[in-house]
C-alpha atoms as a PDB file:
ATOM      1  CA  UNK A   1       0.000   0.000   0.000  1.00  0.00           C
ATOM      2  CA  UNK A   2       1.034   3.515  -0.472  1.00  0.00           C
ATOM      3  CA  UNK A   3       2.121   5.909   2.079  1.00  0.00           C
ATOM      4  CA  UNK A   4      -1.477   7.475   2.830  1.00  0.00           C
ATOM      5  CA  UNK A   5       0.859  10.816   2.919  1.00  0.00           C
ATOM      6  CA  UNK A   6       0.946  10.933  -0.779  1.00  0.00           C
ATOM      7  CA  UNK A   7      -2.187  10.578  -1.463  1.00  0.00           C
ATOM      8  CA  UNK A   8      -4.997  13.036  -2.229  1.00  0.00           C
ATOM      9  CA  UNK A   9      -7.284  13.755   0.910  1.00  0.00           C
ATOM     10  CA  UNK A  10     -10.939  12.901   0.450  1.00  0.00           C
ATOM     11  CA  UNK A  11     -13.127  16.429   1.386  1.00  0.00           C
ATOM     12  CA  UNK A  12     -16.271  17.401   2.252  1.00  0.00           C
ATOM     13  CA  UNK A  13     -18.253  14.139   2.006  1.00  0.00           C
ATOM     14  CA  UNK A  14     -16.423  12.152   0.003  1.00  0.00           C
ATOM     15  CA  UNK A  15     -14.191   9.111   0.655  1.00  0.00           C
ATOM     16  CA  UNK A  16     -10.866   7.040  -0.291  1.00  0.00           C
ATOM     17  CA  UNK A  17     -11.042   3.775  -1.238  1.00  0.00           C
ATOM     18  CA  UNK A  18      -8.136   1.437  -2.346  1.00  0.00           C
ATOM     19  CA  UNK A  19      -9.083  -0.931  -5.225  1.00  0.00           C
ATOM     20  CA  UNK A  20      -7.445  -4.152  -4.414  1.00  0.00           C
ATOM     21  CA  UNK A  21      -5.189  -5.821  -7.039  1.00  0.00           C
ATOM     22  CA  UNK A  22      -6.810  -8.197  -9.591  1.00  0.00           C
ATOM     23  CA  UNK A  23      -5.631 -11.975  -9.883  1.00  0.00           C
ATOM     24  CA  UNK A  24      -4.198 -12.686 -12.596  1.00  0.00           C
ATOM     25  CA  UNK A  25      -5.751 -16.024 -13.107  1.00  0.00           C
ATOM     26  CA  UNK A  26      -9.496 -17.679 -12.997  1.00  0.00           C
ATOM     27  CA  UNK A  27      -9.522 -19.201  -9.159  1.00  0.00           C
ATOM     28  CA  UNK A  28      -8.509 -22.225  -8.429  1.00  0.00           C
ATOM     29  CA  UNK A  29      -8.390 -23.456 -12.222  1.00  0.00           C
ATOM     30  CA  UNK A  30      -5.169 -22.264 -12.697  1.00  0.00           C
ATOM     31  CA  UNK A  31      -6.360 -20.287 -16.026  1.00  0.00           C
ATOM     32  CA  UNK A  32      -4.321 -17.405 -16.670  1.00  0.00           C
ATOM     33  CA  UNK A  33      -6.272 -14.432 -17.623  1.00  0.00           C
ATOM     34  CA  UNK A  34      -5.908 -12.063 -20.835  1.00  0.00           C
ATOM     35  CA  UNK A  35      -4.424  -8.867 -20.171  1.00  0.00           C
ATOM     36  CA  UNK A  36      -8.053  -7.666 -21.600  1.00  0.00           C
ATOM     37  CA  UNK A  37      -9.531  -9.891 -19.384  1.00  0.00           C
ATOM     38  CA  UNK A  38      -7.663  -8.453 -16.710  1.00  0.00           C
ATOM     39  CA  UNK A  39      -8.266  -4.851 -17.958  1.00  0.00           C
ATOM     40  CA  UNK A  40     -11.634  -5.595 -17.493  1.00  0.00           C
ATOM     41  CA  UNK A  41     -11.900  -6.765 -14.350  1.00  0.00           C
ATOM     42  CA  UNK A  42      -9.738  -3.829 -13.001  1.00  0.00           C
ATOM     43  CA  UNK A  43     -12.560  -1.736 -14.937  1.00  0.00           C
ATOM     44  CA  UNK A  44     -15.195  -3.354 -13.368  1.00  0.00           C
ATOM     45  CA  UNK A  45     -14.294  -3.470  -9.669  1.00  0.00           C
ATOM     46  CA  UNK A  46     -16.925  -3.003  -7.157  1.00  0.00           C
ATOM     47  CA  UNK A  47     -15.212  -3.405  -4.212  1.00  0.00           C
ATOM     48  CA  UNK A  48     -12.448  -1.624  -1.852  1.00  0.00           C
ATOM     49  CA  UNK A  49     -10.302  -0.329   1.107  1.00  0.00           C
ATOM     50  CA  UNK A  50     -11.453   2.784   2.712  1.00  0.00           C
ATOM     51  CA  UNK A  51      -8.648   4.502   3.336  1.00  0.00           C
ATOM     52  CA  UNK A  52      -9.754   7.823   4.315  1.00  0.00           C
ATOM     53  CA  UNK A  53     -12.958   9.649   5.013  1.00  0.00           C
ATOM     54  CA  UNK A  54     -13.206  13.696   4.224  1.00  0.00           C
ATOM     55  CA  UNK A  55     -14.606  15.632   7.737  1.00  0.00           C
ATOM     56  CA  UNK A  56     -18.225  15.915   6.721  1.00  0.00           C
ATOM     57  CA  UNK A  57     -18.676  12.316   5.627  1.00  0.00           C
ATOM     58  CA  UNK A  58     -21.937  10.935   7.164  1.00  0.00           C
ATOM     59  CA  UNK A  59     -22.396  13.892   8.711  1.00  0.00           C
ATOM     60  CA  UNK A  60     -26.258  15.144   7.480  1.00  0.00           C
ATOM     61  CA  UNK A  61     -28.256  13.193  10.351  1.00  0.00           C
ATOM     62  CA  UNK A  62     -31.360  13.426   7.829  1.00  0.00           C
ATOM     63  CA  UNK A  63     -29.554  11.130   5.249  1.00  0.00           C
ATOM     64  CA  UNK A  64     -27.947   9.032   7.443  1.00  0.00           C
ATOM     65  CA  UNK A  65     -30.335   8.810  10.477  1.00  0.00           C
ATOM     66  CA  UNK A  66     -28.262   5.874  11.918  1.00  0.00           C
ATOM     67  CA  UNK A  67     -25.106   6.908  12.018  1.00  0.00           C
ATOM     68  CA  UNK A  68     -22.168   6.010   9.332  1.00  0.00           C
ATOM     69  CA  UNK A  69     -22.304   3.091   6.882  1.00  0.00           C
ATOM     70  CA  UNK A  70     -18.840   2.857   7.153  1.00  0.00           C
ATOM     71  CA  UNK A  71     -15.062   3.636   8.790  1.00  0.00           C
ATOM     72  CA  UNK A  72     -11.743   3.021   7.436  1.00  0.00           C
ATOM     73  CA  UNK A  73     -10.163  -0.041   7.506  1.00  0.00           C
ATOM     74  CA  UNK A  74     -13.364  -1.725   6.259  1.00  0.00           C
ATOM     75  CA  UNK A  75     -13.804  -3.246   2.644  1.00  0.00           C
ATOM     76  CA  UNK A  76     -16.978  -1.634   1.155  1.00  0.00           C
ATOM     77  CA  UNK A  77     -19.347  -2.714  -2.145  1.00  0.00           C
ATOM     78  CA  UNK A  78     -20.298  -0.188  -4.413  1.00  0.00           C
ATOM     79  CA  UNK A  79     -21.318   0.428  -7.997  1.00  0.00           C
ATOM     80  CA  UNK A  80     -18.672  -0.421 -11.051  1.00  0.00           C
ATOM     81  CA  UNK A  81     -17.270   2.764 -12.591  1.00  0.00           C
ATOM     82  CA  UNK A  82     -18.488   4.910 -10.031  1.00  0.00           C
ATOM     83  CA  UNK A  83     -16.204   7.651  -8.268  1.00  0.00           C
ATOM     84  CA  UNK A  84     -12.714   9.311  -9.596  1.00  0.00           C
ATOM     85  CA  UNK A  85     -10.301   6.660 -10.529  1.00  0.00           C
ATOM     86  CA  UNK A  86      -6.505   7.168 -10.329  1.00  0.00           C
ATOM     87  CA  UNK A  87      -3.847   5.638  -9.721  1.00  0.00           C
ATOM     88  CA  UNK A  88      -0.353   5.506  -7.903  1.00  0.00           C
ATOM     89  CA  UNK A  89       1.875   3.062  -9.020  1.00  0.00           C
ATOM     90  CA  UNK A  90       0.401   0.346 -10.001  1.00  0.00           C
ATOM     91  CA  UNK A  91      -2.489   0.635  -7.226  1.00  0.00           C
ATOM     92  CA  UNK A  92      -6.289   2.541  -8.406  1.00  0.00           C
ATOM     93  CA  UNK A  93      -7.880   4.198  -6.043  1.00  0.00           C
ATOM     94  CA  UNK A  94     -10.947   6.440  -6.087  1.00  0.00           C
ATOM     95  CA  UNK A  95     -12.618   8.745  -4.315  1.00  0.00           C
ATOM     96  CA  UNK A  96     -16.838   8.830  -4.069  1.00  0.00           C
ATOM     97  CA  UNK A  97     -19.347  10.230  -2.307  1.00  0.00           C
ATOM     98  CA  UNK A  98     -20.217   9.042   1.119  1.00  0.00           C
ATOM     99  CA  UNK A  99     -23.914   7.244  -0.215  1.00  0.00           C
ATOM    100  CA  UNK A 100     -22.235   5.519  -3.010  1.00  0.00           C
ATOM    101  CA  UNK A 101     -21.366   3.017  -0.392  1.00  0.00           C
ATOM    102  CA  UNK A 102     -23.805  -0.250  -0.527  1.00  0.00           C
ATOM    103  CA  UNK A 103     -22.615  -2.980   1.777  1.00  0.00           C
ATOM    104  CA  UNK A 104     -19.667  -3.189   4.299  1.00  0.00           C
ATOM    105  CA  UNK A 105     -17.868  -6.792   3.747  1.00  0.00           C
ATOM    106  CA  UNK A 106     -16.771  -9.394   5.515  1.00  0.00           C
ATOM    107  CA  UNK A 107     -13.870 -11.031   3.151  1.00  0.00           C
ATOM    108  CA  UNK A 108     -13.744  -9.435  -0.441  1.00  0.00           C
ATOM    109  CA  UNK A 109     -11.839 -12.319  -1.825  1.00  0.00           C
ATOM    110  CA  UNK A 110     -15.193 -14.285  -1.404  1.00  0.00           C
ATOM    111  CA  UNK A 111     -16.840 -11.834  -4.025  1.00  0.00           C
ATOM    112  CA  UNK A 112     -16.879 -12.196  -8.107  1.00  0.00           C
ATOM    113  CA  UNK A 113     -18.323 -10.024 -10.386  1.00  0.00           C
ATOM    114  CA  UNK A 114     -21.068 -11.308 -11.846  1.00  0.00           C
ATOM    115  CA  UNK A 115     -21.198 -11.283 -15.600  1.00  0.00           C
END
């Protein structure tokens, strides 16, 4: 992982999220993967590290009535494609808005995509 130091600071509601690296072969069948296979999964994650949380994240009691969905250190579901992608070295990260989160998980190397 990356020095959090160097990277950019989620504000306002947003959040940081660390994309974890894709395998680069089909489970326990050994398969090795096309780099466009690959490419696509990397594309097409849905799940992450949160890294970092800006100050007003889950802050508006009226949208989140309960409290956070979320802290950092927890692996969190959420929609392909969704937030600001970048990356720093060979890790992506992103950064999204607080409500894009959907589920907290348990163990993300349980989850595929589904196709």
């Amino acid at each position: 992982m990356t020095d959090l130091a160097k990277l950019p600071q989620p504000k306002g509601y947003r959040i940081l999220v660390e994309i974890p690296k894709v395998e680069d072969t089909y489970g326990a069948s050994g398969i090795i993967k096309t780099s466009k296979a690959m490419d696509h999964d990397h594309v097409l994650s849905f799940c992450g590290l949160v890294l970092a949380m800006g100050e007003e994240a889950y802050s508006d009691e009226g949208r989140f009535p309960s409290g956070p969905w979320c802290k950092v250190g927890d692996y969190v579901m959420f929609r392909m494609n969704s937030g600001t992608r970048f990356k720093v070295g060979e890790t992506e990260y992103r950064i999204f808005n607080d409500d894009t989160v959907e589920a907290v998980v348990a163990d993300p190397r349980e989850l595929t995509r589904a196709s």
